[in-house]
PDB file of N, CA and C in Angstrom:
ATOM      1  N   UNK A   1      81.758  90.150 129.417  1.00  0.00           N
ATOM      2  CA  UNK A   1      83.100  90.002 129.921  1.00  0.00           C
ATOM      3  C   UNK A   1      83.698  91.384 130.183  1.00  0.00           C
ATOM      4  N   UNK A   2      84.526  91.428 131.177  1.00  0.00           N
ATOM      5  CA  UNK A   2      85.036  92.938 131.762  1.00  0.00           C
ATOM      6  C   UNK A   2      86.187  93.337 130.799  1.00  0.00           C
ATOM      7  N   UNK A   3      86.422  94.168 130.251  1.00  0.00           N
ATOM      8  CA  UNK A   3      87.332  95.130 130.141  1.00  0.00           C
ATOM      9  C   UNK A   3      88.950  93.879 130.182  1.00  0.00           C
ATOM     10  N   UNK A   4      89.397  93.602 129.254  1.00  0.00           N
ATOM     11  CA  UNK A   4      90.718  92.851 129.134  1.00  0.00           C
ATOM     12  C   UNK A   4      91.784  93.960 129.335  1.00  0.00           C
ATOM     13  N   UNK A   5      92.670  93.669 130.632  1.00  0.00           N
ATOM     14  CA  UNK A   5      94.068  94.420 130.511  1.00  0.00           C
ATOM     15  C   UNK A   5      95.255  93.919 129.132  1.00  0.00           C
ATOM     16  N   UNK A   6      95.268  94.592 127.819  1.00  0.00           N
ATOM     17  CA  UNK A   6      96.110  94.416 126.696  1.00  0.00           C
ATOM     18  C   UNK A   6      97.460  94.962 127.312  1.00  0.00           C
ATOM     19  N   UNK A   7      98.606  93.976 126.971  1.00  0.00           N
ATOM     20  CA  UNK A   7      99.960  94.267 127.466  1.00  0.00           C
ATOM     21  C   UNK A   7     100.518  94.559 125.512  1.00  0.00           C
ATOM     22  N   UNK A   8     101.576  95.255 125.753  1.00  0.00           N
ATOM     23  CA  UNK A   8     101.616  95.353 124.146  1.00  0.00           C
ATOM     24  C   UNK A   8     102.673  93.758 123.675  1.00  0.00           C
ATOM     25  N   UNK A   9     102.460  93.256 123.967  1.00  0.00           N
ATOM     26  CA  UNK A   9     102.795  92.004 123.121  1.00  0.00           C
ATOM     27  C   UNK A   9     101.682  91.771 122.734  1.00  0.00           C
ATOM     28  N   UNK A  10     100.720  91.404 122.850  1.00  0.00           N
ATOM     29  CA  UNK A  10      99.454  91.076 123.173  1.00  0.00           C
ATOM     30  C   UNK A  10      98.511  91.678 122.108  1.00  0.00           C
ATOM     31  N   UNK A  11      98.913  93.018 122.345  1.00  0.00           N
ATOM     32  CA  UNK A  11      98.231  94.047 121.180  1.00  0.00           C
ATOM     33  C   UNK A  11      99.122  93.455 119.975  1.00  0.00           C
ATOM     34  N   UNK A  12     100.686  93.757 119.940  1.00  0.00           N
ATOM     35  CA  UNK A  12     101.371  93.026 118.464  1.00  0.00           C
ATOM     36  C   UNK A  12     101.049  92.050 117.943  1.00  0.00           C
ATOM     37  N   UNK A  13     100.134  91.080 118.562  1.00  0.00           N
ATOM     38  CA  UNK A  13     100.003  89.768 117.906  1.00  0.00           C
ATOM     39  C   UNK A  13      98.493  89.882 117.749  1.00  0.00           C
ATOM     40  N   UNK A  14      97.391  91.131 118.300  1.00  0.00           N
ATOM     41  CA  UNK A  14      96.299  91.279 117.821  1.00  0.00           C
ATOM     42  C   UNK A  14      96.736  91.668 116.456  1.00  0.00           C
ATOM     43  N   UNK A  15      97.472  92.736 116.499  1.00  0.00           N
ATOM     44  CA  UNK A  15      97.778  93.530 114.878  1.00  0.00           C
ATOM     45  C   UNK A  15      97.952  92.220 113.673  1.00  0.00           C
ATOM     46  N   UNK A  16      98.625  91.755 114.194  1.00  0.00           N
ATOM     47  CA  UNK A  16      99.118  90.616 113.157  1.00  0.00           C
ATOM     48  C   UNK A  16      98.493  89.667 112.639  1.00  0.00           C
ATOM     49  N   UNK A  17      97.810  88.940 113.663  1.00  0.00           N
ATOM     50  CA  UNK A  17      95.675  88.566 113.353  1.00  0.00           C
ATOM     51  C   UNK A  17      95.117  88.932 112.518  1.00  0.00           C
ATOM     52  N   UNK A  18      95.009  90.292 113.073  1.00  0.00           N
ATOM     53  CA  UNK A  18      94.322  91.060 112.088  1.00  0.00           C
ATOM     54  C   UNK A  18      94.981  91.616 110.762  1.00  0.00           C
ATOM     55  N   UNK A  19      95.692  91.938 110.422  1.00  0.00           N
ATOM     56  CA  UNK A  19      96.759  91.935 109.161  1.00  0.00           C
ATOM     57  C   UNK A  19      96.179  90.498 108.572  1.00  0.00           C
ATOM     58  N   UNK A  20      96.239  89.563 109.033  1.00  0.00           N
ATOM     59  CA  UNK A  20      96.320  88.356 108.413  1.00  0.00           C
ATOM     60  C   UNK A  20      94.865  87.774 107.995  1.00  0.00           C
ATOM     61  N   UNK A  21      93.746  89.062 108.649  1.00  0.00           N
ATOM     62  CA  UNK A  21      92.463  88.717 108.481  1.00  0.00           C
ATOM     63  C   UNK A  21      91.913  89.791 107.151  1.00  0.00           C
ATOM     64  N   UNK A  22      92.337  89.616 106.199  1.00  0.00           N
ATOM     65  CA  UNK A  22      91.526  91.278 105.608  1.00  0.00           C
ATOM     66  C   UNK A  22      89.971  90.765 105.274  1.00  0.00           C
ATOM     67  N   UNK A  23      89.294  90.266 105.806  1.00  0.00           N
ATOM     68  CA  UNK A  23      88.199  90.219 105.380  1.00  0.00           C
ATOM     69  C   UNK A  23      87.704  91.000 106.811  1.00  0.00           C
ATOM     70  N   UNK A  24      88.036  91.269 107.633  1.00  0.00           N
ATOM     71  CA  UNK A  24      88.056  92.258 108.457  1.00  0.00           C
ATOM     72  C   UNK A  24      88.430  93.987 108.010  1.00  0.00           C
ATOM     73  N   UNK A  25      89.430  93.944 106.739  1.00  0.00           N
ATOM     74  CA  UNK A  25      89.887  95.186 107.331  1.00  0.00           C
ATOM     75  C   UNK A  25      89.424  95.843 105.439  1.00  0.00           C
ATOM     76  N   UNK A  26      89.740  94.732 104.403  1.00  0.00           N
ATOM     77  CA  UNK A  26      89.727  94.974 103.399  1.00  0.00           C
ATOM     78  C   UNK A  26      88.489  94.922 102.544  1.00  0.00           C
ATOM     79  N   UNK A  27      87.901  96.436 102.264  1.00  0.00           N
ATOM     80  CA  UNK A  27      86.275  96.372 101.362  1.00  0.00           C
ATOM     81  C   UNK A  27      86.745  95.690 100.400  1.00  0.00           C
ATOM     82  N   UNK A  28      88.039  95.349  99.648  1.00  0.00           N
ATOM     83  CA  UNK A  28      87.688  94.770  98.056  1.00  0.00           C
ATOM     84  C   UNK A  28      87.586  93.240  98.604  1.00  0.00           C
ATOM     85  N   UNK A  29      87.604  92.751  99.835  1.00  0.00           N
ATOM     86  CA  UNK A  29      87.549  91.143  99.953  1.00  0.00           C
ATOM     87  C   UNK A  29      85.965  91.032  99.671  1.00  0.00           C
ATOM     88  N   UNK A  30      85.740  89.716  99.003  1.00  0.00           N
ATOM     89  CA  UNK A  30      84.635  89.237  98.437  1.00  0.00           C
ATOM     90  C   UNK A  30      83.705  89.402  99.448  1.00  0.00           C
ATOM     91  N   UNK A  31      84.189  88.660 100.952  1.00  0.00           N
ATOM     92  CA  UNK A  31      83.200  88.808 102.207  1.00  0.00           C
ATOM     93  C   UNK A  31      83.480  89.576 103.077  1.00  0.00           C
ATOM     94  N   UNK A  32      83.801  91.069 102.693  1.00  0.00           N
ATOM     95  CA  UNK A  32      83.933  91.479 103.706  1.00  0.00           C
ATOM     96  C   UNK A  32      82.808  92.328 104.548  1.00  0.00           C
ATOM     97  N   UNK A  33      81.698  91.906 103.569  1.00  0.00           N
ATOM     98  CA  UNK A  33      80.770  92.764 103.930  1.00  0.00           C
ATOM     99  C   UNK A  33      79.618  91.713 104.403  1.00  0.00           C
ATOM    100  N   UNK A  34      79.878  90.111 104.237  1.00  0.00           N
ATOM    101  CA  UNK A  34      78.950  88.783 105.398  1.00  0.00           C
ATOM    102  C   UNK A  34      79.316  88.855 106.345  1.00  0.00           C
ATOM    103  N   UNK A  35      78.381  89.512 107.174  1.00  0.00           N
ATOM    104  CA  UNK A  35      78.288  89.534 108.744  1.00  0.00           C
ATOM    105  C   UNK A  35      78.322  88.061 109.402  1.00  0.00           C
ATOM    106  N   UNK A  36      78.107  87.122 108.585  1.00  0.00           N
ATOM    107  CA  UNK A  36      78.369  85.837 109.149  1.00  0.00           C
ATOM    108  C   UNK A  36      80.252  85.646 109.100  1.00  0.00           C
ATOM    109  N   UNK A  37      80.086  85.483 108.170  1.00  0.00           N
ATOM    110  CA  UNK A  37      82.018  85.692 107.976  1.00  0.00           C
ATOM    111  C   UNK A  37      83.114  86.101 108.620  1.00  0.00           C
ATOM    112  N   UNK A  38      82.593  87.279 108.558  1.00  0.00           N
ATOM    113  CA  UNK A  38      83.559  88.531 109.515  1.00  0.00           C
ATOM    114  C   UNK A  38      83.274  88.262 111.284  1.00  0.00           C
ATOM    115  N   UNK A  39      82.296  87.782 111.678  1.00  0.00           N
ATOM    116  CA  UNK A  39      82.016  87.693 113.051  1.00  0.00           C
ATOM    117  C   UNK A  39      82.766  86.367 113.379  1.00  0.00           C
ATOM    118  N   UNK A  40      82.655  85.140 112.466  1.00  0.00           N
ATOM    119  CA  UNK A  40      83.613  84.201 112.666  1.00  0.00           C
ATOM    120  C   UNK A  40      85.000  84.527 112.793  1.00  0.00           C
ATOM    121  N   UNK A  41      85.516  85.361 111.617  1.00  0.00           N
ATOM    122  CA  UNK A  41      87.095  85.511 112.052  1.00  0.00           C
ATOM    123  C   UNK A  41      87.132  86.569 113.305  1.00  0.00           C
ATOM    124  N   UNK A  42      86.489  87.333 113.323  1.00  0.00           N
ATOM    125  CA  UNK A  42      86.560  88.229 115.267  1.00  0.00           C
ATOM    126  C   UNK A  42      86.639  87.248 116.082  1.00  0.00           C
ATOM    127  N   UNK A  43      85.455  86.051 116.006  1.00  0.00           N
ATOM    128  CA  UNK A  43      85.700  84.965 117.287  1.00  0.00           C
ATOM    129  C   UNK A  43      87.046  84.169 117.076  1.00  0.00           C
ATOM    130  N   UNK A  44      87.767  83.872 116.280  1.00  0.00           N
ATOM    131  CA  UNK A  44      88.534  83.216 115.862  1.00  0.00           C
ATOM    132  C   UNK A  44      90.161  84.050 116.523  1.00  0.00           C
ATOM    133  N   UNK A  45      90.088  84.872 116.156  1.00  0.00           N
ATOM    134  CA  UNK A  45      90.543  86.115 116.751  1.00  0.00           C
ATOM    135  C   UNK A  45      90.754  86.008 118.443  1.00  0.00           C
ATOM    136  N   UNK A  46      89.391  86.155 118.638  1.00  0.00           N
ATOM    137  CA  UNK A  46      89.098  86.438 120.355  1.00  0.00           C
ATOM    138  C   UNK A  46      89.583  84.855 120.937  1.00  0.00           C
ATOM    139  N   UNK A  47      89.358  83.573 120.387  1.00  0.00           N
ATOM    140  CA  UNK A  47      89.477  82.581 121.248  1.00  0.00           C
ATOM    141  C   UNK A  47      91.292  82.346 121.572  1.00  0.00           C
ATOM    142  N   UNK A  48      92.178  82.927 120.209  1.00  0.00           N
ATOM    143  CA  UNK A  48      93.680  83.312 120.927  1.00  0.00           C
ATOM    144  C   UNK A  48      93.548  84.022 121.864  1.00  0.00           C
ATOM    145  N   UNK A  49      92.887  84.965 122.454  1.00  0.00           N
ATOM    146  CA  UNK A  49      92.895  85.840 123.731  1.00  0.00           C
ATOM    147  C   UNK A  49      92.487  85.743 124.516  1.00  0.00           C
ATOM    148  N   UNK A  50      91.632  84.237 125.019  1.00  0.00           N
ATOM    149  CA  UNK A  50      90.598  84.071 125.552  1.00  0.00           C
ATOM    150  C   UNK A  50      89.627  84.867 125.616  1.00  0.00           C
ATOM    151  N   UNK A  51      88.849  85.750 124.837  1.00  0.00           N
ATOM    152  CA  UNK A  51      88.140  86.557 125.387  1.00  0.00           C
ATOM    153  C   UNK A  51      87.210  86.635 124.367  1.00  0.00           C
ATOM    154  N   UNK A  52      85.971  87.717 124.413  1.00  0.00           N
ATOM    155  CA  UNK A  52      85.002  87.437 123.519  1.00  0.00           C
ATOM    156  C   UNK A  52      85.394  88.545 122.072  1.00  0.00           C
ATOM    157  N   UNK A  53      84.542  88.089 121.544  1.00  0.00           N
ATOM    158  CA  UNK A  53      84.850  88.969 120.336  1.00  0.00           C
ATOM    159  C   UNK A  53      84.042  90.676 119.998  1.00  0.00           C
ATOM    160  N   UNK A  54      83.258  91.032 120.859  1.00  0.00           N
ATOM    161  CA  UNK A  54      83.086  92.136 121.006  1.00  0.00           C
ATOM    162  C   UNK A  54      84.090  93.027 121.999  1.00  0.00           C
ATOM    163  N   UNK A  55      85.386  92.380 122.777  1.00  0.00           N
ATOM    164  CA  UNK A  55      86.360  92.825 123.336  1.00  0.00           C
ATOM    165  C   UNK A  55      87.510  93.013 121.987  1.00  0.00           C
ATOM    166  N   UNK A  56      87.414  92.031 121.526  1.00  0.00           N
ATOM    167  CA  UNK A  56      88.526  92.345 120.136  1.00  0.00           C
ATOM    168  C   UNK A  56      88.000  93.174 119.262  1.00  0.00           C
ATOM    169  N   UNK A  57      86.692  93.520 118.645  1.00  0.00           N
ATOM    170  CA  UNK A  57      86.191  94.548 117.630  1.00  0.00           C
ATOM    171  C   UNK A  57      86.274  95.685 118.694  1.00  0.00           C
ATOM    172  N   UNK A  58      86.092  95.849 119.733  1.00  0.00           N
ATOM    173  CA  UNK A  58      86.415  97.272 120.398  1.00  0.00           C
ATOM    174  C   UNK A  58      88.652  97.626 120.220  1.00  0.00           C
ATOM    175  N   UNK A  59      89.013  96.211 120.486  1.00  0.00           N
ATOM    176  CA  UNK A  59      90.382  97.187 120.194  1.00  0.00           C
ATOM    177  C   UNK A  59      90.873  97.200 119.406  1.00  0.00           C
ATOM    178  N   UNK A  60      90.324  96.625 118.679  1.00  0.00           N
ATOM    179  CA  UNK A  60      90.877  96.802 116.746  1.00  0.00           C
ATOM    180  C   UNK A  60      90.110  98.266 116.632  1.00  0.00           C
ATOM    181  N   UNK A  61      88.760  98.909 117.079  1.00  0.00           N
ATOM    182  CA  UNK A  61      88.034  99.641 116.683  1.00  0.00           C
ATOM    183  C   UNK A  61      89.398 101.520 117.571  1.00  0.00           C
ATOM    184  N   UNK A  62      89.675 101.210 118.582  1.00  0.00           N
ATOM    185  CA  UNK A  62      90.929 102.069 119.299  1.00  0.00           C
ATOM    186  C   UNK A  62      91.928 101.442 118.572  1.00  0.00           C
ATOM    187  N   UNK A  63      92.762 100.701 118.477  1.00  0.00           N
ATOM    188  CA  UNK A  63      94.000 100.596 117.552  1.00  0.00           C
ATOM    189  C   UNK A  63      93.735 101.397 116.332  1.00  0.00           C
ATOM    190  N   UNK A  64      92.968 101.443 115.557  1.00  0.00           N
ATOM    191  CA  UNK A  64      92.389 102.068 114.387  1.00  0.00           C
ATOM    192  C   UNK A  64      92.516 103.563 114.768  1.00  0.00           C
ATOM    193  N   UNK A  65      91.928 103.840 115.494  1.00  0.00           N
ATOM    194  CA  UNK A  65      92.063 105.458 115.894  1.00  0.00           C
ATOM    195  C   UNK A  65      93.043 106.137 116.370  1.00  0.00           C
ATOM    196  N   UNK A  66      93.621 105.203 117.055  1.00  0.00           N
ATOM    197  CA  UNK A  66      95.066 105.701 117.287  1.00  0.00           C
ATOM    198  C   UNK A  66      96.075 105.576 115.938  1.00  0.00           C
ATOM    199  N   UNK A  67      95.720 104.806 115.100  1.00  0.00           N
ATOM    200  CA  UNK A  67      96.551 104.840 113.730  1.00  0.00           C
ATOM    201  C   UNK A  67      96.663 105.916 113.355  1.00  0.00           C
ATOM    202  N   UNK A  68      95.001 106.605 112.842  1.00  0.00           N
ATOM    203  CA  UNK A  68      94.396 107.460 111.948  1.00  0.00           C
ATOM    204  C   UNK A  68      95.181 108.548 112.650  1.00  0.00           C
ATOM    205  N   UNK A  69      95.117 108.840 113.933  1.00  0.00           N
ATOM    206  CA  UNK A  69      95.702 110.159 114.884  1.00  0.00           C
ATOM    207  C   UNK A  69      97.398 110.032 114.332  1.00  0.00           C
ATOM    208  N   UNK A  70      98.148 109.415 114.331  1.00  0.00           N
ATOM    209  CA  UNK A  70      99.129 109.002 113.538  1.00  0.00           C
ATOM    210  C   UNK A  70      99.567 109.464 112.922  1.00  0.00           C
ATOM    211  N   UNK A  71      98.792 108.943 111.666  1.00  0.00           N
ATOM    212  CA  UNK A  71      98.784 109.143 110.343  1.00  0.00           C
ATOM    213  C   UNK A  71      98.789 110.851 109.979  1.00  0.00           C
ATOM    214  N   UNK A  72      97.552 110.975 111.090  1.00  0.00           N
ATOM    215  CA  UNK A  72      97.343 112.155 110.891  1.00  0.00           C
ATOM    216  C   UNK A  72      98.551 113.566 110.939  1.00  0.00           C
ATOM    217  N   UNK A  73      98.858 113.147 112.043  1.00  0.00           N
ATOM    218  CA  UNK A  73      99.997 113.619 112.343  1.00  0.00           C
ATOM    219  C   UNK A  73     101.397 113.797 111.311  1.00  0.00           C
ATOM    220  N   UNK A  74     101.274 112.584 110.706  1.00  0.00           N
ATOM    221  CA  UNK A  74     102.430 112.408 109.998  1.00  0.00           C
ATOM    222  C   UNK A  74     102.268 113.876 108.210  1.00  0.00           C
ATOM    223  N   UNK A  75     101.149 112.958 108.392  1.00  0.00           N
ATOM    224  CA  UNK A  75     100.589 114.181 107.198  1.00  0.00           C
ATOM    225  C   UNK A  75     100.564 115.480 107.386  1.00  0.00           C
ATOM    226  N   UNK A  76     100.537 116.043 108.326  1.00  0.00           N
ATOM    227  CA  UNK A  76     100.443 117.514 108.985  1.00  0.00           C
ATOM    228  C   UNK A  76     102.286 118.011 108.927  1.00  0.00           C
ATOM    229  N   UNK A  77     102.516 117.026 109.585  1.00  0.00           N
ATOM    230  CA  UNK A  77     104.408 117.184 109.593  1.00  0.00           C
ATOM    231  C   UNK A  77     104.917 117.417 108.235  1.00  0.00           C
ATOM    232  N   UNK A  78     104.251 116.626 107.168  1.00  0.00           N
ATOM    233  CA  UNK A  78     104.936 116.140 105.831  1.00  0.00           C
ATOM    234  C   UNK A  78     104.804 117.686 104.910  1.00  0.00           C
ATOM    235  N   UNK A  79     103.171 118.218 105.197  1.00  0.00           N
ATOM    236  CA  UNK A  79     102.772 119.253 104.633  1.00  0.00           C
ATOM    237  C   UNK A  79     103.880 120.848 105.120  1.00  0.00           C
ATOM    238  N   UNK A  80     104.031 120.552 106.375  1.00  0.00           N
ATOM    239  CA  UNK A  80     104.896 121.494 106.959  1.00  0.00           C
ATOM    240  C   UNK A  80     106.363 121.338 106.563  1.00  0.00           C
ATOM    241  N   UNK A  81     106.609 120.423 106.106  1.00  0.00           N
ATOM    242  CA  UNK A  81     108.261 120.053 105.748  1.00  0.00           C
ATOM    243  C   UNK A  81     109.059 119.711 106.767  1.00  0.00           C
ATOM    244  N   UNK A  82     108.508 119.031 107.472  1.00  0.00           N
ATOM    245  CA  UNK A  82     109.441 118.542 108.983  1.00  0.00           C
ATOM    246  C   UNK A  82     108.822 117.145 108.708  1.00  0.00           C
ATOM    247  N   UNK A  83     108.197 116.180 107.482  1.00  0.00           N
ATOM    248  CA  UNK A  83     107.804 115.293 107.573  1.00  0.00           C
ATOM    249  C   UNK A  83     109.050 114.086 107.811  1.00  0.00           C
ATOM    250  N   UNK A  84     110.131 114.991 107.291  1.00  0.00           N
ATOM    251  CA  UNK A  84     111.542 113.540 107.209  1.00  0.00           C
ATOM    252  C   UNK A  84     111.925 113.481 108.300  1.00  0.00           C
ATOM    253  N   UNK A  85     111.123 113.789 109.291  1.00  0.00           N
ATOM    254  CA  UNK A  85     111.979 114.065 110.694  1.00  0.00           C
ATOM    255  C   UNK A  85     110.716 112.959 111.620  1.00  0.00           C
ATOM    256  N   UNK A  86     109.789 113.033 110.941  1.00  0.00           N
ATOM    257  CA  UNK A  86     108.594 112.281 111.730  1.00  0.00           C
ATOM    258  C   UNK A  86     109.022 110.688 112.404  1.00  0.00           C
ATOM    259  N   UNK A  87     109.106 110.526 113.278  1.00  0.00           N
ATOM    260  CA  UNK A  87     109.041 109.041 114.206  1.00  0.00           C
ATOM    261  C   UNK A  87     107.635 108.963 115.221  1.00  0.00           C
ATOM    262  N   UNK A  88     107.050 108.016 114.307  1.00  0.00           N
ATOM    263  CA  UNK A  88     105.647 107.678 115.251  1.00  0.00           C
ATOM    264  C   UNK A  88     106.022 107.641 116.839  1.00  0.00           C
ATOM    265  N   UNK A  89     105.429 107.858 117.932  1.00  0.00           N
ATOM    266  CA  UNK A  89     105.791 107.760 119.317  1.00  0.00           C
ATOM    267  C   UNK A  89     104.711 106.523 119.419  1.00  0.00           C
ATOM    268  N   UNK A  90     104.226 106.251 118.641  1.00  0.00           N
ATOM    269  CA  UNK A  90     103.041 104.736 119.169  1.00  0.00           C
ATOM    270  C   UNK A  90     103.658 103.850 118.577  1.00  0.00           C
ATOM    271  N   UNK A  91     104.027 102.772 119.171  1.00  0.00           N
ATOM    272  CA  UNK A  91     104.438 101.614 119.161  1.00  0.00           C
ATOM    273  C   UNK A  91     103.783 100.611 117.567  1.00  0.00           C
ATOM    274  N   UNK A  92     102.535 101.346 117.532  1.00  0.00           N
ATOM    275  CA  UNK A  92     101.325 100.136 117.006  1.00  0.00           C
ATOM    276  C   UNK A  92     101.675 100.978 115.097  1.00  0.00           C
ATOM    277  N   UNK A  93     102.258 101.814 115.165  1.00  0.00           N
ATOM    278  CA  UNK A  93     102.097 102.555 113.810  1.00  0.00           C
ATOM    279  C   UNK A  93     102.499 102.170 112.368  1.00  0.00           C
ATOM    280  N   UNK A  94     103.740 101.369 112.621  1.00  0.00           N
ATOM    281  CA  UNK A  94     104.361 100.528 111.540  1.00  0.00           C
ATOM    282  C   UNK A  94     103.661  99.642 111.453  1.00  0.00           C
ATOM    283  N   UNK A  95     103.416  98.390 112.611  1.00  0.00           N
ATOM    284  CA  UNK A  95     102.606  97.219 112.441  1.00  0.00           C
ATOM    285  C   UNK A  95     101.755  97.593 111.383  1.00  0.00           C
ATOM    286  N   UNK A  96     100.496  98.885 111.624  1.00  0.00           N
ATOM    287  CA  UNK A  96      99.256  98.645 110.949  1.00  0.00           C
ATOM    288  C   UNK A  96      99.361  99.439 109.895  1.00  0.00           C
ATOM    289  N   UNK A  97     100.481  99.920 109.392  1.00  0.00           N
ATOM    290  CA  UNK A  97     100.878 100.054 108.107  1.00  0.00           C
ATOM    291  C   UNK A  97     100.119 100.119 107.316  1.00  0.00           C
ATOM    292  N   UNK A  98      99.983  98.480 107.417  1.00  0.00           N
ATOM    293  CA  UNK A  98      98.995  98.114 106.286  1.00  0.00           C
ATOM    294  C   UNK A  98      98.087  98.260 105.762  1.00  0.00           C
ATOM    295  N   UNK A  99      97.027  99.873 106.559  1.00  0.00           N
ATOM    296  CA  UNK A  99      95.787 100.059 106.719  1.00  0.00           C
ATOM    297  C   UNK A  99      95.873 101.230 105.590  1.00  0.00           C
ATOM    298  N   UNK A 100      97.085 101.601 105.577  1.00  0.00           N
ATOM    299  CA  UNK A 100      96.885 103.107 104.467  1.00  0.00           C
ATOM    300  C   UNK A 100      96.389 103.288 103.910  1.00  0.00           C
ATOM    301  N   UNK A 101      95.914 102.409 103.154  1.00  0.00           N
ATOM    302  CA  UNK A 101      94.886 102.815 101.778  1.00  0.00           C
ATOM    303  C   UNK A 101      93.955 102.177 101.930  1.00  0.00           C
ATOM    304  N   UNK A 102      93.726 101.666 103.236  1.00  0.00           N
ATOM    305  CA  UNK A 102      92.043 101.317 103.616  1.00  0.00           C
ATOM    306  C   UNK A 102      90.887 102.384 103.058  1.00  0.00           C
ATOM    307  N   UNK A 103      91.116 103.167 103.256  1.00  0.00           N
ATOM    308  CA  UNK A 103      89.847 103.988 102.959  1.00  0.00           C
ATOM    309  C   UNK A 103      90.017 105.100 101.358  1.00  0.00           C
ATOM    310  N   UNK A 104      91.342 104.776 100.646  1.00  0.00           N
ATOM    311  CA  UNK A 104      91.842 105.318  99.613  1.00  0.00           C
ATOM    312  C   UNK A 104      90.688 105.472  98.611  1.00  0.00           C
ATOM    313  N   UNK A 105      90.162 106.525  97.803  1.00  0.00           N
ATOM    314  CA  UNK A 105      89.091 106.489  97.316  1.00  0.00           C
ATOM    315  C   UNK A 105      89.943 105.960  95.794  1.00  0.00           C
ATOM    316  N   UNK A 106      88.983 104.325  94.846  1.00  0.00           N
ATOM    317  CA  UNK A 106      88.863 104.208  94.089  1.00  0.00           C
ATOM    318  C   UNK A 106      89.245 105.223  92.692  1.00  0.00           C
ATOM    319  N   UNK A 107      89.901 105.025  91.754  1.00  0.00           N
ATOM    320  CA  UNK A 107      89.598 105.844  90.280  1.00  0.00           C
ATOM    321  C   UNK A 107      88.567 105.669  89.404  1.00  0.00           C
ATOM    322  N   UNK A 108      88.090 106.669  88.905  1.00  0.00           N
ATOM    323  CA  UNK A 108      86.916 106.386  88.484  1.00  0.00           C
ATOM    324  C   UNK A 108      86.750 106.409  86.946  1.00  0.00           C
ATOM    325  N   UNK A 109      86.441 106.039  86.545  1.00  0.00           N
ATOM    326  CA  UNK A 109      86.331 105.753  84.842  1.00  0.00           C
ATOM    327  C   UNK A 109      85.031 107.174  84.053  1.00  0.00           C
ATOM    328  N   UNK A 110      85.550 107.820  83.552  1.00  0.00           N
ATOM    329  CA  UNK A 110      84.539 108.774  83.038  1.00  0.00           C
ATOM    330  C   UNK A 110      84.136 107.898  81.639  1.00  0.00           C
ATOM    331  N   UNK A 111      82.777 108.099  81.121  1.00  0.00           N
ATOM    332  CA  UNK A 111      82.526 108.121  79.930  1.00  0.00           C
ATOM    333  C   UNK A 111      81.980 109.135  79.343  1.00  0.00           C
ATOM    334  N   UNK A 112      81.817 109.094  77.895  1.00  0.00           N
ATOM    335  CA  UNK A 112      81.781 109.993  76.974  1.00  0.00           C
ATOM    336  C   UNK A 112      80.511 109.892  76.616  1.00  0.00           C
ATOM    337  N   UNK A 113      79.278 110.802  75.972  1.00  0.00           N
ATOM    338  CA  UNK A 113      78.416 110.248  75.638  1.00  0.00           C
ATOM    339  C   UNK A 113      78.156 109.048  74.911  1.00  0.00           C
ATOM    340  N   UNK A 114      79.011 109.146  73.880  1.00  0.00           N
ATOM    341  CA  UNK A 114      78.871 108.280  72.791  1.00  0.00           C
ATOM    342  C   UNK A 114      79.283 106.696  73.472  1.00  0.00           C
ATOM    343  N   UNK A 115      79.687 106.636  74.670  1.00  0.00           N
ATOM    344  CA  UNK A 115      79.689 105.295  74.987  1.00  0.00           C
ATOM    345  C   UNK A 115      78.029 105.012  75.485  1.00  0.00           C
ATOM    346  N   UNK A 116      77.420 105.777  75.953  1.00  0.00           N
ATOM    347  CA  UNK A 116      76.413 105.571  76.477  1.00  0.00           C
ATOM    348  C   UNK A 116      75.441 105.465  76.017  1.00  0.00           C
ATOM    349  N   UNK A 117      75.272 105.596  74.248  1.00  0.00           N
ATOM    350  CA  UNK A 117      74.398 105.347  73.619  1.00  0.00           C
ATOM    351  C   UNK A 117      74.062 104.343  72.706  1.00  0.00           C
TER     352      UNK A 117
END
């Protein structure tokens, strides 16, 4: 299937899909790592858009990058002290919010020898 023209309504109610899918977005979901699973909710996904679901994992896969660029941004501002002044110019930045601590690294539990013996 060719290349879908996304109008941003269109994209807002992909975001929201997807928000509403974390077995798509979230490693601690039980399945987020059954490729059977996750390809169902993409098609599930794609059949609101009419379209296929390797058109929706490509713009969830650019929505994502344009977050991270974002984000990025925001963090660069924050470090400089002009962060209270920051207003995303992308439309999509609040929506996916929700992604912040997608990739947040875990705490990790040290032990002591004496547990280990």
């Amino acid at each position: 299937m060719n290349k879908k023209k996304w109008t941003t309504e269109e994209t807002c109610k992909l975001i929201e899909l997807y928000r509403e899918s974390p077995i798509l977005w979230d490693a601690k979901n039980l399945n987020h790592k059954n490729k059977f699973k996750t390809a169902d909710a993409l098609k599930e996904i794609a059949f609101t858009f009419n379209t296929d679901s390797s058109e929706i994992d490509r713009k969830l896969k650019n929505l994502y990058s344009q977050y991270t660029r974002e984000r990025r941004n925001y963090k660069a501002m924050k470090k400089s002290g002009a962060g209270k002044e920051f207003h995303a110019k992308w439309f999509g930045y609040e929506l996916m919010s929700f992604l912040q601590d997608k990739n947040k690294p875990r705490k990790t539990r040290e032990f002591g020898l004496d547990e280990c013996q």
